[in-house]
Protein backbone atom coordinates (compact mmCIF):
# COMPACT_ATOMS: atom_id res chain seq x y z
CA UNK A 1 0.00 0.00 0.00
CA UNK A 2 3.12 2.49 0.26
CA UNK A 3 2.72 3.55 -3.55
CA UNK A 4 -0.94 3.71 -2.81
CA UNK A 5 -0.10 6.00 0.05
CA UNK A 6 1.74 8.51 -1.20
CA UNK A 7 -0.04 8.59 -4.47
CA UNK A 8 -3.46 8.44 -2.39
CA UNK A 9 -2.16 11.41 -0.57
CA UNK A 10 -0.35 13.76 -3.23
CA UNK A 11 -3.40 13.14 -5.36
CA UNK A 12 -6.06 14.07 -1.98
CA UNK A 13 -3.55 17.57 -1.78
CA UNK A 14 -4.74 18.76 -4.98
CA UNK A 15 -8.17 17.42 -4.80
CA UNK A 16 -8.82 19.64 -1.35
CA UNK A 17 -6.97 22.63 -3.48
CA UNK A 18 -9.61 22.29 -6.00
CA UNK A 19 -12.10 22.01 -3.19
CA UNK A 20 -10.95 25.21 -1.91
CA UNK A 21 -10.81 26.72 -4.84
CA UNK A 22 -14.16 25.66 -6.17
CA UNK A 23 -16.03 26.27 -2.66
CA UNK A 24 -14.98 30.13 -3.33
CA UNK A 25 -16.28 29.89 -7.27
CA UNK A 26 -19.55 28.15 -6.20
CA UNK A 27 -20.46 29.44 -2.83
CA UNK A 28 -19.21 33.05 -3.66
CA UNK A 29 -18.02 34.20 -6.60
CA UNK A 30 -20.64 32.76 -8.89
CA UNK A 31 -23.67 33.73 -6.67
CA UNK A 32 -22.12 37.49 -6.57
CA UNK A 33 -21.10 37.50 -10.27
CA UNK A 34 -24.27 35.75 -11.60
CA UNK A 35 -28.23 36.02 -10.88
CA UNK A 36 -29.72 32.82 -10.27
CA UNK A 37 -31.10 32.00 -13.93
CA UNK A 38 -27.24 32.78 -15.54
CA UNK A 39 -26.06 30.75 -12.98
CA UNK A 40 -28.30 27.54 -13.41
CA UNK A 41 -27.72 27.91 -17.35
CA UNK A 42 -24.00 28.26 -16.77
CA UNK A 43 -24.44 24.78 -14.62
CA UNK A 44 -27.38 23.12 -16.43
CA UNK A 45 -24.96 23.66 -20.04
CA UNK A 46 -21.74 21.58 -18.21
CA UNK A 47 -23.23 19.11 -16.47
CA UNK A 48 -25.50 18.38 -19.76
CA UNK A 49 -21.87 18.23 -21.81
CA UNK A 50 -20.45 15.84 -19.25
CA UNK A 51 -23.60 13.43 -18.88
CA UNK A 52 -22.74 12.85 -22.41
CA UNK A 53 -19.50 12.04 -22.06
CA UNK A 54 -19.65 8.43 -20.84
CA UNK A 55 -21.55 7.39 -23.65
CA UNK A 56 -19.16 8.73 -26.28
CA UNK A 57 -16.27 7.67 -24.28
CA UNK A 58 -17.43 3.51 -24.21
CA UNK A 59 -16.18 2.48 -21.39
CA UNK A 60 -12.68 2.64 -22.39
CA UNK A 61 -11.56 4.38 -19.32
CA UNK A 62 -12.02 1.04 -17.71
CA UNK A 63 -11.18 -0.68 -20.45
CA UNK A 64 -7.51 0.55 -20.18
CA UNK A 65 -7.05 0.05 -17.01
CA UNK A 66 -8.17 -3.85 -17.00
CA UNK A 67 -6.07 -4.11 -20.28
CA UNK A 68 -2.56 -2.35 -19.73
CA UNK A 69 -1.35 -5.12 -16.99
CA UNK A 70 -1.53 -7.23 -20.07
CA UNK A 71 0.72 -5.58 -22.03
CA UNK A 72 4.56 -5.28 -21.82
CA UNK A 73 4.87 -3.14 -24.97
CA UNK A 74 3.05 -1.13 -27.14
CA UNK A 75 1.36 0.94 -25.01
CA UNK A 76 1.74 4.23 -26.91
CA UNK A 77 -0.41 2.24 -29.76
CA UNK A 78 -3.08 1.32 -27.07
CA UNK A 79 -3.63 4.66 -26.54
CA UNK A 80 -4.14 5.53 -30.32
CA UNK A 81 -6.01 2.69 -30.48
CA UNK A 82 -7.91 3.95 -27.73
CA UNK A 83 -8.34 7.82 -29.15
CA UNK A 84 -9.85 6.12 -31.90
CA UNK A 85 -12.07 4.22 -30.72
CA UNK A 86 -13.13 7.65 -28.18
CA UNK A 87 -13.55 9.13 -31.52
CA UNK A 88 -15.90 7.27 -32.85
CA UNK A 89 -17.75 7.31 -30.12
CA UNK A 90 -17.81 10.95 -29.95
CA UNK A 91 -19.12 10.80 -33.37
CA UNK A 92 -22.33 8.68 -32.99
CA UNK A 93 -22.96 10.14 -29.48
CA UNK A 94 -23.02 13.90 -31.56
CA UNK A 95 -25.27 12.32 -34.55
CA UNK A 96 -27.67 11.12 -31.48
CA UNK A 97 -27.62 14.45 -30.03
CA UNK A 98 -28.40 16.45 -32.78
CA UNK A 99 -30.84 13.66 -34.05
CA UNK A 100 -32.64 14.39 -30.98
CA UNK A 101 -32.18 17.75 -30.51
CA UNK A 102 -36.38 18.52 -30.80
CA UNK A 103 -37.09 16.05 -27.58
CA UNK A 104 -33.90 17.73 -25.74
CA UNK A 105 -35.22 21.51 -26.59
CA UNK A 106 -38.82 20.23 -25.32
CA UNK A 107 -37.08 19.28 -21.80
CA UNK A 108 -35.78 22.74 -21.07
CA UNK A 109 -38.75 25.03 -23.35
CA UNK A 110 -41.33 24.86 -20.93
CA UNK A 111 -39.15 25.84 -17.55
CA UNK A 112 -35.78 27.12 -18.58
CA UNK A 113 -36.22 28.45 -22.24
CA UNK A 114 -32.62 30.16 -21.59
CA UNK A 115 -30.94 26.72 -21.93
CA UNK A 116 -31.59 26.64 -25.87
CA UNK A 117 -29.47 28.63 -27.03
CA UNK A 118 -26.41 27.65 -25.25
CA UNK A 119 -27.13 23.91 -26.55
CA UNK A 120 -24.67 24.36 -29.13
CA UNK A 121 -21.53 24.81 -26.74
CA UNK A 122 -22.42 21.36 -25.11
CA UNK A 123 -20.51 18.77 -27.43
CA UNK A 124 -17.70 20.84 -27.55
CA UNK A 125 -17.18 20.73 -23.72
CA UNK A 126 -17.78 16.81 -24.37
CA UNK A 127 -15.02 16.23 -26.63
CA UNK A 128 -13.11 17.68 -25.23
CA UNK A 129 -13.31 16.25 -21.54
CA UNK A 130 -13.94 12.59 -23.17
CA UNK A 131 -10.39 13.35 -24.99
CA UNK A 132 -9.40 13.87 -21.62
CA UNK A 133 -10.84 11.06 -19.69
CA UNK A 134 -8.81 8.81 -22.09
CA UNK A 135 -5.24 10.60 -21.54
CA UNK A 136 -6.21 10.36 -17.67
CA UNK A 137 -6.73 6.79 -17.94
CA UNK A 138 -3.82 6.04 -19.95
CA UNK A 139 -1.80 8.17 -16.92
CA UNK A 140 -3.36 6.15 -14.22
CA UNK A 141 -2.61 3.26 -15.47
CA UNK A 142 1.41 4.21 -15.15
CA UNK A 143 0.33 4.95 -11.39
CA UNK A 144 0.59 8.88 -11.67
CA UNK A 145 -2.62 10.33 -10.74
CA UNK A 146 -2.13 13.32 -9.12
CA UNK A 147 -0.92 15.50 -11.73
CA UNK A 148 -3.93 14.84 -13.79
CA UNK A 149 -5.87 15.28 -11.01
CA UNK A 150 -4.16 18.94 -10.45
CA UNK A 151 -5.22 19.51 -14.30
CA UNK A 152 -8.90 18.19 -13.76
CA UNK A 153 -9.48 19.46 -10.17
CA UNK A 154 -6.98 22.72 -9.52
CA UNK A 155 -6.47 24.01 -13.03
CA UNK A 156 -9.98 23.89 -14.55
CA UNK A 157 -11.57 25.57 -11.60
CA UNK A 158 -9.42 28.34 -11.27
CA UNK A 159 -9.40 29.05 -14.75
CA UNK A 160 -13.33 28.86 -14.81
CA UNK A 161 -13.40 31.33 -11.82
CA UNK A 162 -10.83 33.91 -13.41
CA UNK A 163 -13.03 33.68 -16.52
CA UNK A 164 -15.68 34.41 -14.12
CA UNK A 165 -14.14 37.28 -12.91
CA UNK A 166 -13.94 38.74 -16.35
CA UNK A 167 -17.48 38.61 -16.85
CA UNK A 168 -17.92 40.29 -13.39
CA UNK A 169 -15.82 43.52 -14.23
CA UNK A 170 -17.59 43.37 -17.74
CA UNK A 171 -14.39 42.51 -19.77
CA UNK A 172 -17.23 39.97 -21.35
CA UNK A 173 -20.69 39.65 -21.72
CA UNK A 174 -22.71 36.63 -20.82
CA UNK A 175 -23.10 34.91 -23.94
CA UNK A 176 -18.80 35.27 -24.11
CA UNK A 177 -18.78 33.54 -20.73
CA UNK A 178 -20.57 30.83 -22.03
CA UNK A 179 -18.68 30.40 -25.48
CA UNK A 180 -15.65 30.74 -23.39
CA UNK A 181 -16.25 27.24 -21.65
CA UNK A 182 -14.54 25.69 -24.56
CA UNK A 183 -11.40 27.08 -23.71
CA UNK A 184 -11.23 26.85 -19.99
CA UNK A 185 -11.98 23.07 -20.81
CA UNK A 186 -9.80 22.52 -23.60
CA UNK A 187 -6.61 24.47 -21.91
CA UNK A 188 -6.54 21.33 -19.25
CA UNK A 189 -6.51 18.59 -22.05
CA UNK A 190 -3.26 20.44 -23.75
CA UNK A 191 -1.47 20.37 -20.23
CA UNK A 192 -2.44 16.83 -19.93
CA UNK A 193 -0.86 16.31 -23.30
CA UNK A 194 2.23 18.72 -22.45
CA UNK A 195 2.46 16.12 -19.11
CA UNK A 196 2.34 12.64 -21.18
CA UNK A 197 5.00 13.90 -23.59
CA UNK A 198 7.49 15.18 -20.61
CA UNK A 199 6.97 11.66 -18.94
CA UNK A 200 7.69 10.40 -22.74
CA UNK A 201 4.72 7.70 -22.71
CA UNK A 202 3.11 9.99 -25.36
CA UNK A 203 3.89 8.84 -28.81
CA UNK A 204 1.93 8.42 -32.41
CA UNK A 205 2.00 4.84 -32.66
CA UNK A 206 -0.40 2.98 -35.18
CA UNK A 207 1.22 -0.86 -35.16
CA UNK A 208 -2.50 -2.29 -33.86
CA UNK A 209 -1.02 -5.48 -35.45
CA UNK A 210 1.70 -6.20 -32.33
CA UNK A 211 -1.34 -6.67 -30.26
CA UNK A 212 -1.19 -10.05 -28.29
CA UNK A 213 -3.89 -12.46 -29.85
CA UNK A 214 -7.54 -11.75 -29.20
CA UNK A 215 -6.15 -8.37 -27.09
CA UNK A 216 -8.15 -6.03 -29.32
CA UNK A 217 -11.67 -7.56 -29.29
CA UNK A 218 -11.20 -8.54 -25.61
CA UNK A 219 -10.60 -4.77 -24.66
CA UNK A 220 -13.35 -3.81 -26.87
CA UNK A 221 -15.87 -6.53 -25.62
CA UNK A 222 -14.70 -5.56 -22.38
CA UNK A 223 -14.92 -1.71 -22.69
CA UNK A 224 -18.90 -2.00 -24.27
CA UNK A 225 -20.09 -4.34 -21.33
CA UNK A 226 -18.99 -1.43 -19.02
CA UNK A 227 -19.53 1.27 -20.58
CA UNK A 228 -23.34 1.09 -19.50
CA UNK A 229 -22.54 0.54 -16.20
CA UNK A 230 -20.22 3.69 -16.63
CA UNK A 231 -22.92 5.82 -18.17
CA UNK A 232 -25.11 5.18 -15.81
CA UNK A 233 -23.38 6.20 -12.89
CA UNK A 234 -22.84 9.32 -14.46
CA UNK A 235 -26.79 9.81 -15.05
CA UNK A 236 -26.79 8.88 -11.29
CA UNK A 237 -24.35 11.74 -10.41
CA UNK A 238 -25.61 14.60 -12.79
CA UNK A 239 -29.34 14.02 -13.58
CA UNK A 240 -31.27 15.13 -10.80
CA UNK A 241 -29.36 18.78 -11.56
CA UNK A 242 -30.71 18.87 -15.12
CA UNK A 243 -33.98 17.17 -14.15
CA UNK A 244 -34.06 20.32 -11.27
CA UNK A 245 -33.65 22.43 -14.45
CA UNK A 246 -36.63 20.58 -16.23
CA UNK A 247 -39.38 20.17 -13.87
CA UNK A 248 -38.85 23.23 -11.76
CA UNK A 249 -36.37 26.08 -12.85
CA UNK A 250 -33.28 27.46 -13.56
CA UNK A 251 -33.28 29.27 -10.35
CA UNK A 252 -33.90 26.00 -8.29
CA UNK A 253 -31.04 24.72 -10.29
CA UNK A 254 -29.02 27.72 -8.77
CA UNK A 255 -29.66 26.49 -5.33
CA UNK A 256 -29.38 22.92 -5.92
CA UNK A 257 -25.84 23.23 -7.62
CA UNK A 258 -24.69 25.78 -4.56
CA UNK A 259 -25.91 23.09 -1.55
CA UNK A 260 -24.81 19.94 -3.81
CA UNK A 261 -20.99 21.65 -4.25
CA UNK A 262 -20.87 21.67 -0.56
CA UNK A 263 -21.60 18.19 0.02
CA UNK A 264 -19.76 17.24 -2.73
CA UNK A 265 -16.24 17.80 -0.84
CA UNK A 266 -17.48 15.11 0.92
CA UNK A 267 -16.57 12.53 -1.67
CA UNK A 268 -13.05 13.69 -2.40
CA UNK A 269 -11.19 11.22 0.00
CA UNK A 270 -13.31 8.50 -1.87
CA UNK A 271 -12.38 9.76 -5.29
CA UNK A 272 -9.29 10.92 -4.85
CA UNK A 273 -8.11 6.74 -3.38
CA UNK A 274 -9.75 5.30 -5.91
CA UNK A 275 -8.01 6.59 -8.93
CA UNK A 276 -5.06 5.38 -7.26
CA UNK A 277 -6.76 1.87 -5.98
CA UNK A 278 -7.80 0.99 -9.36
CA UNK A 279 -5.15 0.12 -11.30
CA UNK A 280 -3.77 -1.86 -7.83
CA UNK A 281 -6.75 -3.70 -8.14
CA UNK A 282 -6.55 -4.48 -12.09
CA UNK A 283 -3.72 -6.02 -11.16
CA UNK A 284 -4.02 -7.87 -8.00
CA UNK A 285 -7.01 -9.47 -10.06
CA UNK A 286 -4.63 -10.12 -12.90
CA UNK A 287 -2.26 -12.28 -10.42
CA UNK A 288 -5.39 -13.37 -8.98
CA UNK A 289 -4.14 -12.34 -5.49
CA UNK A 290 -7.05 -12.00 -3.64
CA UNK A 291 -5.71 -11.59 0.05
CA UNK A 292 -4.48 -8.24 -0.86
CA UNK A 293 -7.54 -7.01 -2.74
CA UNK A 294 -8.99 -7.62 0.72
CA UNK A 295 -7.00 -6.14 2.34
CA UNK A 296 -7.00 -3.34 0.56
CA UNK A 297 -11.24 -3.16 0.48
CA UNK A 298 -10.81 -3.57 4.33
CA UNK A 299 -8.47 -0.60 4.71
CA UNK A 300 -10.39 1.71 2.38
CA UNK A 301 -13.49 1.41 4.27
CA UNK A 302 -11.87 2.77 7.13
CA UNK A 303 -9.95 5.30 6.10
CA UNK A 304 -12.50 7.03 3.69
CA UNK A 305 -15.88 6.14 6.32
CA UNK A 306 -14.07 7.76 8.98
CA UNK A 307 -12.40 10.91 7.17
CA UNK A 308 -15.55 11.54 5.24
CA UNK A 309 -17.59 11.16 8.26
CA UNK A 310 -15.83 13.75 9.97
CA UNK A 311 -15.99 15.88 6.60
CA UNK A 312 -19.49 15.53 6.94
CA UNK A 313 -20.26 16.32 10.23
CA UNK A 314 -18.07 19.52 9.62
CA UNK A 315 -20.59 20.98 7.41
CA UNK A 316 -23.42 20.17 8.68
CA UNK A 317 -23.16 21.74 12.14
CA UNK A 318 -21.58 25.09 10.70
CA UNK A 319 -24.08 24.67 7.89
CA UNK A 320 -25.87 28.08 9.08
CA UNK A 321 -22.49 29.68 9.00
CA UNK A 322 -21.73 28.59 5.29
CA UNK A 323 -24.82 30.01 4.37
CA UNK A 324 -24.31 33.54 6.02
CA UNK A 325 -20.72 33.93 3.44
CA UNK A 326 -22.95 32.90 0.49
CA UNK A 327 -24.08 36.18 -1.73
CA UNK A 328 -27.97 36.26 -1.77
CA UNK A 329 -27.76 33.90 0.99
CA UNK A 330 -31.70 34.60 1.80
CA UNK A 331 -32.25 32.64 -1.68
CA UNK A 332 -29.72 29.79 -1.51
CA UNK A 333 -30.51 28.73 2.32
CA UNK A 334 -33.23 27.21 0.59
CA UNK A 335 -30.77 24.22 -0.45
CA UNK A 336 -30.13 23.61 3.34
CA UNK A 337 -31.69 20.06 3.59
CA UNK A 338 -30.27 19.14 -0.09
CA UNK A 339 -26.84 19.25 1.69
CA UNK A 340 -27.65 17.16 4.29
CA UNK A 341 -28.94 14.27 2.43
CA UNK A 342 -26.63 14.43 -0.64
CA UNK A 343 -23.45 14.63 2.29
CA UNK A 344 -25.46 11.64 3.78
CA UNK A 345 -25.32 9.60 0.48
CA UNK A 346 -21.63 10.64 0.57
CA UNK A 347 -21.05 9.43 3.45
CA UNK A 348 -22.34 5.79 2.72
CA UNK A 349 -21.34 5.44 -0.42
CA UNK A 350 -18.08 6.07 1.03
CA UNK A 351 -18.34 3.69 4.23
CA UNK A 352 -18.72 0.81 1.71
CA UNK A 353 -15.10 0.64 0.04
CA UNK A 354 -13.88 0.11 -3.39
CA UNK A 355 -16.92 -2.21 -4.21
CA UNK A 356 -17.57 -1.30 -7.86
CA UNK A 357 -13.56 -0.81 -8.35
CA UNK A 358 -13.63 -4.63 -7.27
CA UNK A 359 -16.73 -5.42 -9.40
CA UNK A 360 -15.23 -3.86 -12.57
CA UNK A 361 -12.09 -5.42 -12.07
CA UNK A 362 -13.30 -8.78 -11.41
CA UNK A 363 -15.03 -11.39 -13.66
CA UNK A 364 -18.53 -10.68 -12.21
CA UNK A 365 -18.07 -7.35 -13.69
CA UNK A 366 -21.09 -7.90 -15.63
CA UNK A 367 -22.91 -7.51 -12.47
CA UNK A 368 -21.79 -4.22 -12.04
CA UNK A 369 -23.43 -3.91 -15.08
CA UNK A 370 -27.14 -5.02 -14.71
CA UNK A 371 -26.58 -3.40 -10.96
CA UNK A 372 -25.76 0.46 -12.61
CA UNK A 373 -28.30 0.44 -14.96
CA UNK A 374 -30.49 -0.63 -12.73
CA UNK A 375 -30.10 2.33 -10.23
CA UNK A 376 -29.96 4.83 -13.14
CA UNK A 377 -33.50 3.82 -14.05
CA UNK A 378 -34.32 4.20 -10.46
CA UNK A 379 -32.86 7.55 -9.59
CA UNK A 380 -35.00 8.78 -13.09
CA UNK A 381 -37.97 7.10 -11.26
CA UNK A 382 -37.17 8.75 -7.54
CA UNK A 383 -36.63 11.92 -9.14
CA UNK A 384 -39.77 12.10 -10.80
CA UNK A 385 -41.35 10.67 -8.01
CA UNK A 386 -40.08 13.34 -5.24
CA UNK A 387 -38.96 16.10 -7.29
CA UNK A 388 -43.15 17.49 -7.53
CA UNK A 389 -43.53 16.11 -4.15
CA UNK A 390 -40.10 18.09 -2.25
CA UNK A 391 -38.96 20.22 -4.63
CA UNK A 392 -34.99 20.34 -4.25
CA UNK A 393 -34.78 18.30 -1.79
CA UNK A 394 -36.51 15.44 -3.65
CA UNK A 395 -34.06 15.01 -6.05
CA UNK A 396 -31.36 14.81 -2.94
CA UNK A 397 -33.64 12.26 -1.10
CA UNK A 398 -33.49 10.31 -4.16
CA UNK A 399 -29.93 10.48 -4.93
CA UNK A 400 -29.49 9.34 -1.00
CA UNK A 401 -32.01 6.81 -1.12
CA UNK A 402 -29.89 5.13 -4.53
CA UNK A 403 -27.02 5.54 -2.81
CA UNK A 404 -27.79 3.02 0.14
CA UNK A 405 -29.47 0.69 -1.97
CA UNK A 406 -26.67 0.37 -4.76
CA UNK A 407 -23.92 0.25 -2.14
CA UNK A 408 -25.67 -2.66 -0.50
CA UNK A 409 -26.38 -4.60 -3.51
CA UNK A 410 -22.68 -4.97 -4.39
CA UNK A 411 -22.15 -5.37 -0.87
CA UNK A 412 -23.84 -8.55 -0.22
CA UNK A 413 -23.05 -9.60 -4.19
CA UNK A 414 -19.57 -9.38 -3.41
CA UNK A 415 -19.60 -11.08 0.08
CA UNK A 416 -21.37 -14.16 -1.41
CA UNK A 417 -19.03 -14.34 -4.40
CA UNK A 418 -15.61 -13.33 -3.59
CA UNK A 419 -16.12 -13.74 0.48
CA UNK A 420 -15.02 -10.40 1.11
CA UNK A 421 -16.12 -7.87 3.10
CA UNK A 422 -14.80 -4.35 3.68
CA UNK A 423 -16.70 -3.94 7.55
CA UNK A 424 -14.41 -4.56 10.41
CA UNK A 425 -14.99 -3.66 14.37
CA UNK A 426 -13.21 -0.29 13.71
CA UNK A 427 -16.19 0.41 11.28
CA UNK A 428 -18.59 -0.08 14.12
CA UNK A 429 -16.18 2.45 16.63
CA UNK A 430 -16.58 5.11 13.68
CA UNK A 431 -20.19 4.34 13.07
CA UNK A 432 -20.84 5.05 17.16
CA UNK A 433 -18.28 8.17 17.27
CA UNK A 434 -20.86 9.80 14.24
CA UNK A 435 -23.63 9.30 15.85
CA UNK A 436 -22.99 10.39 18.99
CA UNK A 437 -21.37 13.80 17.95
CA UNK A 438 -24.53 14.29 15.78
CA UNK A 439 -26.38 14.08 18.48
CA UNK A 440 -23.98 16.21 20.78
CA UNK A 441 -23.84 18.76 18.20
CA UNK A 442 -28.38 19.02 17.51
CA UNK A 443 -28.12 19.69 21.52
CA UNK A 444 -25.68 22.63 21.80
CA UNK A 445 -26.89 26.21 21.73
CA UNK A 446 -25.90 28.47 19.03
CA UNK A 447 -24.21 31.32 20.19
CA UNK A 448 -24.98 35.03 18.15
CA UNK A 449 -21.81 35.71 17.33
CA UNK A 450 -21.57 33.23 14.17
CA UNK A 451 -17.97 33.35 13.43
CA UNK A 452 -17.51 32.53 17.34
CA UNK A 453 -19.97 29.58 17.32
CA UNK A 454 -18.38 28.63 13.85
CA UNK A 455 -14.68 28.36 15.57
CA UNK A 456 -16.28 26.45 18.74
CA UNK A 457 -18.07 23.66 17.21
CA UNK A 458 -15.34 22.88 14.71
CA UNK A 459 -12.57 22.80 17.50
CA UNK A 460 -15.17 20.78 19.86
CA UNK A 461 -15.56 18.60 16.32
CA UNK A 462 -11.80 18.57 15.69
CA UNK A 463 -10.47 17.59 19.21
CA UNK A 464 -12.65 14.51 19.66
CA UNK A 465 -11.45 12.87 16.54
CA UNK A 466 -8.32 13.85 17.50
CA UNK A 467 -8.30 13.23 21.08
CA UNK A 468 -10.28 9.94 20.76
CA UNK A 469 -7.24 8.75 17.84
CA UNK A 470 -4.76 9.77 20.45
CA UNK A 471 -6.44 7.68 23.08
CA UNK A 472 -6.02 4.49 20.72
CA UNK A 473 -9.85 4.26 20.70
CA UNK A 474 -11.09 5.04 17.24
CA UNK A 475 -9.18 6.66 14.17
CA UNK A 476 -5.86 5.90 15.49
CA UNK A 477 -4.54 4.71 12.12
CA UNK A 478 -6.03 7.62 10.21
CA UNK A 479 -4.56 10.50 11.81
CA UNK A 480 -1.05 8.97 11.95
CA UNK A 481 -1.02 8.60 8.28
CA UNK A 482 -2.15 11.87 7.62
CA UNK A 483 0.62 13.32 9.96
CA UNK A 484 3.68 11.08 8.47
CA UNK A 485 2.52 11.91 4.86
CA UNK A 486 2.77 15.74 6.21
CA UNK A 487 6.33 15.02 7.40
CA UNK A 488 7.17 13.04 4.74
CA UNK A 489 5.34 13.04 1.82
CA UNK A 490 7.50 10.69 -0.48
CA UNK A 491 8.78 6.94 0.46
């Protein structure tokens, strides 16, 4: 796990950076800079362009990530062979778009009209993050992951809030702003090139015929079976924002994106391990070394349950506070009770491990599969369901509720197939020590002074973790790997 580690770690750095960086664009500078329609077009328009993006990529992110431990050359002609394949992809995903660009106006005509005419920026934002996703997965599988991650969480987000910042001292108009998305997303993909050719893995290579027999329509097979799967997750992740969009407004949009950016931090540990775990686990399946798949699903749990728990809790009892520094914050407080349940869904999908890393990786990855599609169809379903019913908070219940039941599908799939399971009696310790300070916290009095009560309850929150980890009782392991990866961030 010591090249896990330190790539885990590096990799969580620049995730948090982004985090910081983004919680000032979302939870400041684009409620100050934008009104609430501008800003749930400017949201509604990405996260449109990026729902498509699994489908036009094919599952090939996976796909090269299973398929690189079998090769021991030619891996600058899997990734051309890979582009192309992305390409083509790209190309019937855009024909489908465009084929069915009547249904897609009638989604957004009857509550956010203002979406139309930004439609056309959308498959240029999906090229270019599919192109991308491929050079990302082509980097992960050579175990560096956290300068891509720099490019994809740091860089993008502080060029999309300095492009922000033109449009709030009127260098640009709106509609500029908008057409300008291409290049704040396109300016990552060249430094991910710029990065590939400086680690010299980057190279025009076209001899598809070195292949080892069968390698090319295993990886394809392969990459279509998951690319479903994929897809849907995605639809899980970014639907109920557009379906906000649909069935309600653009303005309800605007306070959905602001409360779901601040329980997505949340999720960082998670995401931030498992582009490092993946590849680990590609191979470990490839030797068919199961112990330390395990092992490592065991010592996941942990470590993301108990650092996203704490994450969690951190938010939630300053949540008042967070929304007193947000611009307009009589409008957005609205999205209180979104944050709660999305950070909640977080949390859990967090407490259960590397399950669909394993599932992919494995040779029930079929499962994972039937399993993904299945939730997709019923977060669509939820969110239809609750969205009339809660409003905003609907869609969050729903994207909780999918959450928990996905998670403990693959759970008890994975326990009766592969006999492991990622739950130990530390899980129960940080399970107990969540609880108990949510309840502590619903019990203590709020003082007036907000920035006072803010600094209280996060030291109260920060010294039991800590103290309890110092006492040997719970989160021992956690803090001292965070504190030698401080000292010493490299083996």
């Amino acid at each position: 796990m010591g090249k896990v580690a330190n790539q885990s770690f590096r990799t969580a750095i620049f995730s948090y950076l982004g985090v910081v960086i983004g919680y000032f664009n979302v939870l400041w500078l684009y409620p100050y800079a934008l009104e609430a329609a501008e800003l749930g077009t400017f949201r509604t328009i990405q996260d449109l362009a990026l729902l498509i993006v699994p489908f036009a990529q094919l599952g090939l992110g996976n796909g090269i990530t299973r398929y690189f431990p079998k090769l021991q050359s030619n891996q600058s002609s899997f990734l051309s062979f890979s582009l192309l394949i992305a390409l083509l992809g790209f190309i019937l995903a855009a024909s489908l778009f465009w084929l069915f660009q009547d249904e897609i106006i009638g989604l957004f005509a009857k509550n956010s009209p203002e979406v139309i005419r930004y439609l056309w920026i959308v498959l240029f934002i999906t090229f270019l993050a599919l192109a991308n996703s491929i050079l990302d997965a082509y980097s992960r599988s050579y175990l560096k992951v956290s300068i891509p991650t720099f490019f994809r969480e740091v860089f993008l987000r502080l060029l999309t809030g300095i492009w922000m910042i033109f449009f709030l001292i009127k260098w640009i108009d709106f509609d500029q702003m908008m057409a300008g998305l291409i290049g704040v997303y396109g300016l990552p993909l060249l430094g991910m090139v710029a990065y590939l050719v400086y680690l010299r893995v980057l190279k025009l290579d076209f001899s598809w015929s070195k292949f080892p027999k069968g390698f090319r329509t295993a990886f394809i097979q392969f990459s279509l079976i998951t690319f479903l799967a994929t897809a849907a997750s995605t639809l899980i992740l970014k639907i109920d924002s557009i379906m906000v969009s649909s069935l309600i407004s653009l303005e309800a949009n605007a306070i959905y994106t602001i409360a779901f950016s601040m329980a997505i931090v949340i999720e960082m540990p998670r995401r931030a391990i498992s582009q490092v775990i993946m590849p680990v686990i590609a191979d470990h399946f490839s030797k068919e070394n199961h112990p330390a798949i395990q092992k490592i699903y065991t010592q996941v749990s942990n470590r993301q349950f108990y650092i996203s728990l704490l994450i969690f809790l951190g938010i939630w009892i300053n949540i008042d506070f967070i929304y007193r520094l947000i611009p307009n914050s009589s409008l957005y407080e609205a999205g209180k009770w979104v944050v709660f349940w999305i950070g909640l869904g977080k949390v859990i999908d967090a407490l259960f491990s590397a399950n669909s890393e394993i599932l992919v990786f494995s040779k029930y990855f079929k499962f994972n599969l039937i399993a993904t599609i299945l939730m997709s169809i019923m977060i669509v379903l939820l969110n239809y369901l609750l969205i009339p019913q809660f409003g905003i908070s609907g869609a969050a219940i729903a994207s909780a509720l999918v959450m928990l039941l996905f998670n403990m599908v693959k759970f008890f799939f994975l326990k009766y197939r592969l006999q492991m399971n990622p739950f130990s009696p530390e899980t129960l310790k940080i399970l107990i020590l969540g609880i108990a300070l949510f309840l502590l916290f619903m019990g203590l009095p709020t003082f007036e002074n907000y920035w006072l009560d803010f600094v209280l309850r996060s030291l109260i929150l920060v010294s039991f973790f800590l103290g309890l980890a110092m006492l040997g009782w719970v989160g021992k392991e956690e803090w001292e790997w965070v504190r030698e990866k401080i000292k010493k961030p490299k083996p």
